[in-house]
N, C-alpha and C. Protein backbone atom coordinates (compact mmCIF):
# COMPACT_ATOMS: atom_id res chain seq x y z
N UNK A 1 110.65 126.24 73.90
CA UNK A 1 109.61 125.48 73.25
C UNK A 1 109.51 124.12 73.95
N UNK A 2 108.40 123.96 74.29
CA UNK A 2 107.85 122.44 74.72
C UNK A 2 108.24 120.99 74.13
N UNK A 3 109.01 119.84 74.30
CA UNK A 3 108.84 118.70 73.87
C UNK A 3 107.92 118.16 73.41
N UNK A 4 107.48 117.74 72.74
CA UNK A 4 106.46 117.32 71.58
C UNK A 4 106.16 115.65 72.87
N UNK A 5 105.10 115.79 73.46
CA UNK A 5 104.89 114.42 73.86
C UNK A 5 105.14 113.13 72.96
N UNK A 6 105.32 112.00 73.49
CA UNK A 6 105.60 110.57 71.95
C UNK A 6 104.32 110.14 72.03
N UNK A 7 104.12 109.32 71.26
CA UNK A 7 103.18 108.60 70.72
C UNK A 7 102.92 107.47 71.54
N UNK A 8 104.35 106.83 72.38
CA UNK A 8 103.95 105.92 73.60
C UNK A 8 103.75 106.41 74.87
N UNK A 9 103.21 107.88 75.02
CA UNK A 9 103.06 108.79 76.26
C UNK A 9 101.49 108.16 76.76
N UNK A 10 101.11 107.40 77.83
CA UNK A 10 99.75 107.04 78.32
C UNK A 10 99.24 108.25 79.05
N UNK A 11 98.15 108.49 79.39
CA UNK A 11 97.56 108.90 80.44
C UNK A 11 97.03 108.02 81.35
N UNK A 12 96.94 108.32 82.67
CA UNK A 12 96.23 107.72 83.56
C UNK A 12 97.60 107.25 84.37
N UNK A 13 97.48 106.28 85.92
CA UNK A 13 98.36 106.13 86.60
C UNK A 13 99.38 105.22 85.80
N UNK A 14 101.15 105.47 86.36
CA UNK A 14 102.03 104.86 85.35
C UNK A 14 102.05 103.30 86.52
N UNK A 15 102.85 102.26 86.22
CA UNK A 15 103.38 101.10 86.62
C UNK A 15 103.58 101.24 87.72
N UNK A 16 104.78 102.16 88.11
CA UNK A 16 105.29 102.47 89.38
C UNK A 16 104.39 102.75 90.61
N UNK A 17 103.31 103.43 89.94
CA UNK A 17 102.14 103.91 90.74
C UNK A 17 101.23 102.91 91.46
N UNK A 18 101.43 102.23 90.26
CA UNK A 18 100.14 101.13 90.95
C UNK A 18 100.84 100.07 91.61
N UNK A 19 102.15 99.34 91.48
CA UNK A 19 102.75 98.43 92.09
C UNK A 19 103.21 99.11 93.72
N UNK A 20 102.99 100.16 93.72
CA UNK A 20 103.01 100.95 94.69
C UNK A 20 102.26 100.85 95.94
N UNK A 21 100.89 101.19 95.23
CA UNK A 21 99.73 101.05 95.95
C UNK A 21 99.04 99.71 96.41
N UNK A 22 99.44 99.23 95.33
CA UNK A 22 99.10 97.37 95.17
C UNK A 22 98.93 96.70 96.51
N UNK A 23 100.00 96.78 97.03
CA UNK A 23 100.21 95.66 98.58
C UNK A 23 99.60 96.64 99.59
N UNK A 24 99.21 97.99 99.32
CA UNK A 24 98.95 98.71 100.58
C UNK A 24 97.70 98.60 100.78
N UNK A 25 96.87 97.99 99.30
CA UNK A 25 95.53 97.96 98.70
C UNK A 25 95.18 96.27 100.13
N UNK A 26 96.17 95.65 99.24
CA UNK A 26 96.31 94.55 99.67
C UNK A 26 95.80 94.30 101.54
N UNK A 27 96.99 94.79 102.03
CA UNK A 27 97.30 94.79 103.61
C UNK A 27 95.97 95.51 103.96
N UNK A 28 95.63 96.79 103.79
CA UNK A 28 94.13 97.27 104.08
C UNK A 28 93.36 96.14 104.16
N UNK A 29 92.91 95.44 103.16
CA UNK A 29 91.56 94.84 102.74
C UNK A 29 91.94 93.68 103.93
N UNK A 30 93.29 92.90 103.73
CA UNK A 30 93.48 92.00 104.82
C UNK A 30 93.41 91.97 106.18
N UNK A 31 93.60 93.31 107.02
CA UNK A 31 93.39 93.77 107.89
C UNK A 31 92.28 94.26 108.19
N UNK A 32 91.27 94.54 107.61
CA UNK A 32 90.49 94.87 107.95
C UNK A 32 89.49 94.11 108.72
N UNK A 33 88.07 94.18 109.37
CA UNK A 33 87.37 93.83 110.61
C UNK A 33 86.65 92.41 109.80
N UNK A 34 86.90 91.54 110.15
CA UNK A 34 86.12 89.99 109.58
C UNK A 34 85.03 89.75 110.50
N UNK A 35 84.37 88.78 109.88
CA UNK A 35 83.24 88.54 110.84
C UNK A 35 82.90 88.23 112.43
N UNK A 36 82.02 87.60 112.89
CA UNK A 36 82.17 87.52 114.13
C UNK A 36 82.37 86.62 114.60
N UNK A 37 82.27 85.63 113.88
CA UNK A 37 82.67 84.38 113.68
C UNK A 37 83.90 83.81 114.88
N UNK A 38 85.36 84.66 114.59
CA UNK A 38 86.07 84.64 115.80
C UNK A 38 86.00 84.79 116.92
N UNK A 39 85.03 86.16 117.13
CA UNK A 39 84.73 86.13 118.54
C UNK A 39 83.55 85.09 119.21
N UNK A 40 83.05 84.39 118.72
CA UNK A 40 81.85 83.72 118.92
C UNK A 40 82.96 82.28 119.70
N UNK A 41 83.97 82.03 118.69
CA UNK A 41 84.78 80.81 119.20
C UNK A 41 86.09 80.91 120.63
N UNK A 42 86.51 81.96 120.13
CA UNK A 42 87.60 82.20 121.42
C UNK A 42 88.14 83.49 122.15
N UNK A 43 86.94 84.49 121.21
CA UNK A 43 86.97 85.79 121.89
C UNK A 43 87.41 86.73 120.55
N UNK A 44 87.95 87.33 121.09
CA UNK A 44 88.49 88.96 120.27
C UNK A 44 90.22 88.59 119.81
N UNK A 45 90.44 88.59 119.15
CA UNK A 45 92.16 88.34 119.07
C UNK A 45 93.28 89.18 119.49
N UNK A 46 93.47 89.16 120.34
CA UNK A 46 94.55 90.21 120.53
C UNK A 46 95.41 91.24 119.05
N UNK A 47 96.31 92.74 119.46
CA UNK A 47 96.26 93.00 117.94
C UNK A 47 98.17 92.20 118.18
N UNK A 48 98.64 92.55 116.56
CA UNK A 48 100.35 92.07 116.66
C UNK A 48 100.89 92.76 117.80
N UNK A 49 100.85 93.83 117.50
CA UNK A 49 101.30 94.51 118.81
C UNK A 49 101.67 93.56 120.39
N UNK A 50 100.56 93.37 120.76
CA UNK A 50 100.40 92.95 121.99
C UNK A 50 100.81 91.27 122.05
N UNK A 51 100.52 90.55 120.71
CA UNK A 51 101.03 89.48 120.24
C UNK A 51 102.58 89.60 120.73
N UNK A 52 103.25 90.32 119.79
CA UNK A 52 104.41 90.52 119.41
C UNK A 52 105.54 91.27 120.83
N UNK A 53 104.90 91.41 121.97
CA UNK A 53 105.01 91.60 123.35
C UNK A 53 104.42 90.32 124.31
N UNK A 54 103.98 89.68 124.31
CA UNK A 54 103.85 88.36 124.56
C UNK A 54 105.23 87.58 124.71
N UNK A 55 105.68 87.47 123.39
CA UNK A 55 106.10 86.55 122.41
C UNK A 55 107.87 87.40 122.76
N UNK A 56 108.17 88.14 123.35
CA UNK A 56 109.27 89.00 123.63
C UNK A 56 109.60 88.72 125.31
N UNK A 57 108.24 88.47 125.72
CA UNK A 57 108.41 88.48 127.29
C UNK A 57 108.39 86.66 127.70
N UNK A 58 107.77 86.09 126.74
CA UNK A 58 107.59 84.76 127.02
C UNK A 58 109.75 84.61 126.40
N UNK A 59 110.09 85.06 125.85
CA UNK A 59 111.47 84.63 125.13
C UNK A 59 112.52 85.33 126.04
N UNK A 60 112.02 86.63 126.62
CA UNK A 60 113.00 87.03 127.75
C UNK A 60 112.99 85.95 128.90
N UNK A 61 112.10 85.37 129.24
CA UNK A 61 111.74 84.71 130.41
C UNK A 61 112.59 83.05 130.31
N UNK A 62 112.57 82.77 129.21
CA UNK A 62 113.57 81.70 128.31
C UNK A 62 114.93 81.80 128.85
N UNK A 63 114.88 83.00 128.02
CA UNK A 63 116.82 83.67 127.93
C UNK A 63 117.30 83.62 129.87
N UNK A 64 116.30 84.42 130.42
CA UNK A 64 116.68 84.53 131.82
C UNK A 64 117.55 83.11 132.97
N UNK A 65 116.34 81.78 132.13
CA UNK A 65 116.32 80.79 132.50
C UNK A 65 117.59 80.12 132.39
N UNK A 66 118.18 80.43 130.96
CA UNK A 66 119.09 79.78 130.02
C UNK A 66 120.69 80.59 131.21
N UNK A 67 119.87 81.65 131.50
CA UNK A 67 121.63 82.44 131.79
C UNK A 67 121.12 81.86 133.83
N UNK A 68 120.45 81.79 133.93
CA UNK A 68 120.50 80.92 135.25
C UNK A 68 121.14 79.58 135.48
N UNK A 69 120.86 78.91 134.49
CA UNK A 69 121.40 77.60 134.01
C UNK A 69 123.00 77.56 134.30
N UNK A 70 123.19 78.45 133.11
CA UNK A 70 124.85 78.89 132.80
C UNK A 70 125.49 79.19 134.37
N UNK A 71 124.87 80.36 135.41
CA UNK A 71 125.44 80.90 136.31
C UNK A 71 125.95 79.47 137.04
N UNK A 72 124.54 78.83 137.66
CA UNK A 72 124.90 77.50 138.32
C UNK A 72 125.45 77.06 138.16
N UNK A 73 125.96 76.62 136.49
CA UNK A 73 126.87 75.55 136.42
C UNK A 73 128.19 76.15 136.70
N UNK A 74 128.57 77.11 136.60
CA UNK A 74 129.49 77.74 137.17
C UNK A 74 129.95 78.21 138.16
């Protein structure tokens, strides 16, 4: 025999569900294509990706410097 549903049983999506979806709702809408506005001023923006490879090669190029430093003085 079946459990008798309670009286505080909702229908529709629970808490978990939606705090879930929430930030993914979020990040979509934020990511998504803005006006043209940017490109009119300094072009197209590069994406993180390619940012985030920049920003790896500009810091390897650092580090390289730093352990050149070190060799010499030694």
């Amino acid at each position: 025999m079946p459990f008798p549903l309670s009286p505080g049983t909702r229908s529709g999506p629970r808490r978990r569900s939606l705090l879930a979806v929430a930030p993914a709702a979020l990040l979509a809408a934020g990511c998504s294509a803005g006006s043209d506005d940017s490109a009119a001023v300094g072009g197209p923006r590069p994406s993180a990706a390619d940012r985030t490879r920049a920003r790896a090669a500009r810091d390897s190029r650092e580090l390289a410097g730093r352990y050149d430093a070190v060799i010499a003085a030694h």
